[in-house]
C-alpha atoms as a PDB file:
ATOM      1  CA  UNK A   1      -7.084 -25.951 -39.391  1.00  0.00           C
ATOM      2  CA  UNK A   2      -6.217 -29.317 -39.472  1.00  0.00           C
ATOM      3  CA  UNK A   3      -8.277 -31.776 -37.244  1.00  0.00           C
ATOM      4  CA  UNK A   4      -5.126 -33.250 -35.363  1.00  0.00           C
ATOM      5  CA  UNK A   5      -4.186 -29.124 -34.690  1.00  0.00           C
ATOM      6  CA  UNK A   6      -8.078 -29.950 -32.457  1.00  0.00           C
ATOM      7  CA  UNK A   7      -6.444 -31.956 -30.547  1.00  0.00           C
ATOM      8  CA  UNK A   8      -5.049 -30.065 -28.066  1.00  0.00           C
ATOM      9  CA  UNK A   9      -8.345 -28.772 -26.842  1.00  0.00           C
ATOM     10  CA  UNK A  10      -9.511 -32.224 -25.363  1.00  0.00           C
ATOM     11  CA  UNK A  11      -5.877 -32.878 -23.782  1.00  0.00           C
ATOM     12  CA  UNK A  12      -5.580 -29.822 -22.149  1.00  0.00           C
ATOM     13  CA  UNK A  13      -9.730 -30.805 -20.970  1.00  0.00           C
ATOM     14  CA  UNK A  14      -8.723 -34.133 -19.824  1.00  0.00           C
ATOM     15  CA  UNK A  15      -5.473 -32.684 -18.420  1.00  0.00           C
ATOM     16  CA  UNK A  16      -7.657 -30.305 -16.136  1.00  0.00           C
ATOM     17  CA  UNK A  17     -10.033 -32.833 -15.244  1.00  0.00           C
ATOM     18  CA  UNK A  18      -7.043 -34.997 -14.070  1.00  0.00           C
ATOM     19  CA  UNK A  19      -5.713 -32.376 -12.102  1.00  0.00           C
ATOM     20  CA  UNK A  20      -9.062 -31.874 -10.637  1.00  0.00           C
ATOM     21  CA  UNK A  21      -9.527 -35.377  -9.467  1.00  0.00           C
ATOM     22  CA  UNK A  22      -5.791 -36.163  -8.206  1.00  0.00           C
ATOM     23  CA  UNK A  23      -6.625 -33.601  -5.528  1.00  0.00           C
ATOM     24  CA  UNK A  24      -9.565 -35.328  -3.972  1.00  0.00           C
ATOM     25  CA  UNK A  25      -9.732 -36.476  -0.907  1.00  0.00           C
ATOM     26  CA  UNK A  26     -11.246 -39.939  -2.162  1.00  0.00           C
ATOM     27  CA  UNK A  27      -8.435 -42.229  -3.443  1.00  0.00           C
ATOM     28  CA  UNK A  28     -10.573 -43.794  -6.122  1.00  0.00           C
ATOM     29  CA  UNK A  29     -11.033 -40.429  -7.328  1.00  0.00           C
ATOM     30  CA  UNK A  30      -7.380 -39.726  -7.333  1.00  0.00           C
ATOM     31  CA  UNK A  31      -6.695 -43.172  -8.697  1.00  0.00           C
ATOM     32  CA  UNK A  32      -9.036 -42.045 -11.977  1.00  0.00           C
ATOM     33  CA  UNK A  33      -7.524 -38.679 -12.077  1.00  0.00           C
ATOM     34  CA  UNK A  34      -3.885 -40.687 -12.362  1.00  0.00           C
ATOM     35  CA  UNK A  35      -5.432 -42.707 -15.142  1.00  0.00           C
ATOM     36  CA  UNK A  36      -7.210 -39.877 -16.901  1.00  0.00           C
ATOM     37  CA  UNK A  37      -3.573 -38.094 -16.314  1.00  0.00           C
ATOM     38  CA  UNK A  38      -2.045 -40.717 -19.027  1.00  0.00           C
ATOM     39  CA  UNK A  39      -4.731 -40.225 -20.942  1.00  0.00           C
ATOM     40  CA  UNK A  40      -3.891 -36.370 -21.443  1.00  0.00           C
ATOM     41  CA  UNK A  41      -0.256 -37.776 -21.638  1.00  0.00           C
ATOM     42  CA  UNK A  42      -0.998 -40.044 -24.615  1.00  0.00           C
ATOM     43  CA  UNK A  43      -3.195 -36.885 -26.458  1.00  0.00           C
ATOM     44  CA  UNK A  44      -0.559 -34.310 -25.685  1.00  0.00           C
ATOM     45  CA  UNK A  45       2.142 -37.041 -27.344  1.00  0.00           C
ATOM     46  CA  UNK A  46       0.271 -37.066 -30.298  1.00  0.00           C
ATOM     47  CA  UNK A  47      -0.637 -33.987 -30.584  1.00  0.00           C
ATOM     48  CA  UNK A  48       3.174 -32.765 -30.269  1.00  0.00           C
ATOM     49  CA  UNK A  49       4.425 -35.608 -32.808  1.00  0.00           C
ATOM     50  CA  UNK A  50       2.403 -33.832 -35.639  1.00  0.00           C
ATOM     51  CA  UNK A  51       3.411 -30.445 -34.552  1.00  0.00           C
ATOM     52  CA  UNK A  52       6.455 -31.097 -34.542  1.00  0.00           C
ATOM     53  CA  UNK A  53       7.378 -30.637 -30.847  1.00  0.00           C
ATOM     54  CA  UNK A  54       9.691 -33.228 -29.025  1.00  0.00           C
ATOM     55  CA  UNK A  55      10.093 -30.966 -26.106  1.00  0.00           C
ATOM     56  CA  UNK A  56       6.605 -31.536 -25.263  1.00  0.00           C
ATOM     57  CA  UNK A  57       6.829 -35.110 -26.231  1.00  0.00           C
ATOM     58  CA  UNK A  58       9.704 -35.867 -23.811  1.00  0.00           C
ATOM     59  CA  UNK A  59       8.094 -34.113 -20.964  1.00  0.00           C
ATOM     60  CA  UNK A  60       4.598 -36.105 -21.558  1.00  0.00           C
ATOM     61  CA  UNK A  61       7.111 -39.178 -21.684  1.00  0.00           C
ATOM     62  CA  UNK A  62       8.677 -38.240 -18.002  1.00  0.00           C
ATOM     63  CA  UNK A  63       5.070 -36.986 -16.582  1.00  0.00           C
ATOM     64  CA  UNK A  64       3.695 -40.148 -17.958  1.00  0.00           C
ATOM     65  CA  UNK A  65       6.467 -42.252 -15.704  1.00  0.00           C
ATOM     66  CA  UNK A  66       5.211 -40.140 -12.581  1.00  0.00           C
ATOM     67  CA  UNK A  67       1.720 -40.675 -13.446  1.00  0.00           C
ATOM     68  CA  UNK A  68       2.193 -44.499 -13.799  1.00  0.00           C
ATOM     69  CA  UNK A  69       3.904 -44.418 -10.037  1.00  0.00           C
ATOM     70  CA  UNK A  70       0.831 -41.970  -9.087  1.00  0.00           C
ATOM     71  CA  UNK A  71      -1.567 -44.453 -10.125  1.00  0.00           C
ATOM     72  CA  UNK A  72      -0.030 -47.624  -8.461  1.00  0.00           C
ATOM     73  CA  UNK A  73       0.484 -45.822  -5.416  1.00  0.00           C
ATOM     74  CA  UNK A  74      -3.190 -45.111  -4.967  1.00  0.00           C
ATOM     75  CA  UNK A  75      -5.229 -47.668  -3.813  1.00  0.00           C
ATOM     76  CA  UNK A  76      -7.758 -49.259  -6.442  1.00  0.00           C
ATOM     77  CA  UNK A  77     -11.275 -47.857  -6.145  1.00  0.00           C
ATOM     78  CA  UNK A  78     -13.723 -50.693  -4.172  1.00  0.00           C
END
């Protein structure tokens, strides 16, 4: 197995985690879990580019635009 295939264990970790925090009650949670969100964005991208999948890449591409409104839309932690 190659050690980019790996890769999609710590997006779809990150991805969870972001899904975790975006549904806080604390905005500077949700304001990390928006962040950590294009993290898991930018993993899943390159994961998909070396297996090939462009599907996936477009949709990370589109969920990465919604993320990016997510994350200005929350106010910055204090």
């Amino acid at each position: 197995m190659d050690l980019l295939d790996l890769m999609q264990w710590p997006a779809m970790l990150v991805t969870l985690l972001a899904s975790w925090l975006v549904a806080s009650r604390s905005a500077g949670r949700r304001h990390a879990g928006f962040w950590l969100f294009l993290a898991s964005n930018a993993l899943w991208v390159a994961w998909g580019w070396h297996a090939s999948a462009y599907a996936l890449i477009a949709l990370q591409i589109g969920l990465a635009g919604m993320n990016i409104r997510g994350a200005l839309k929350t106010e910055s932690p204090s």
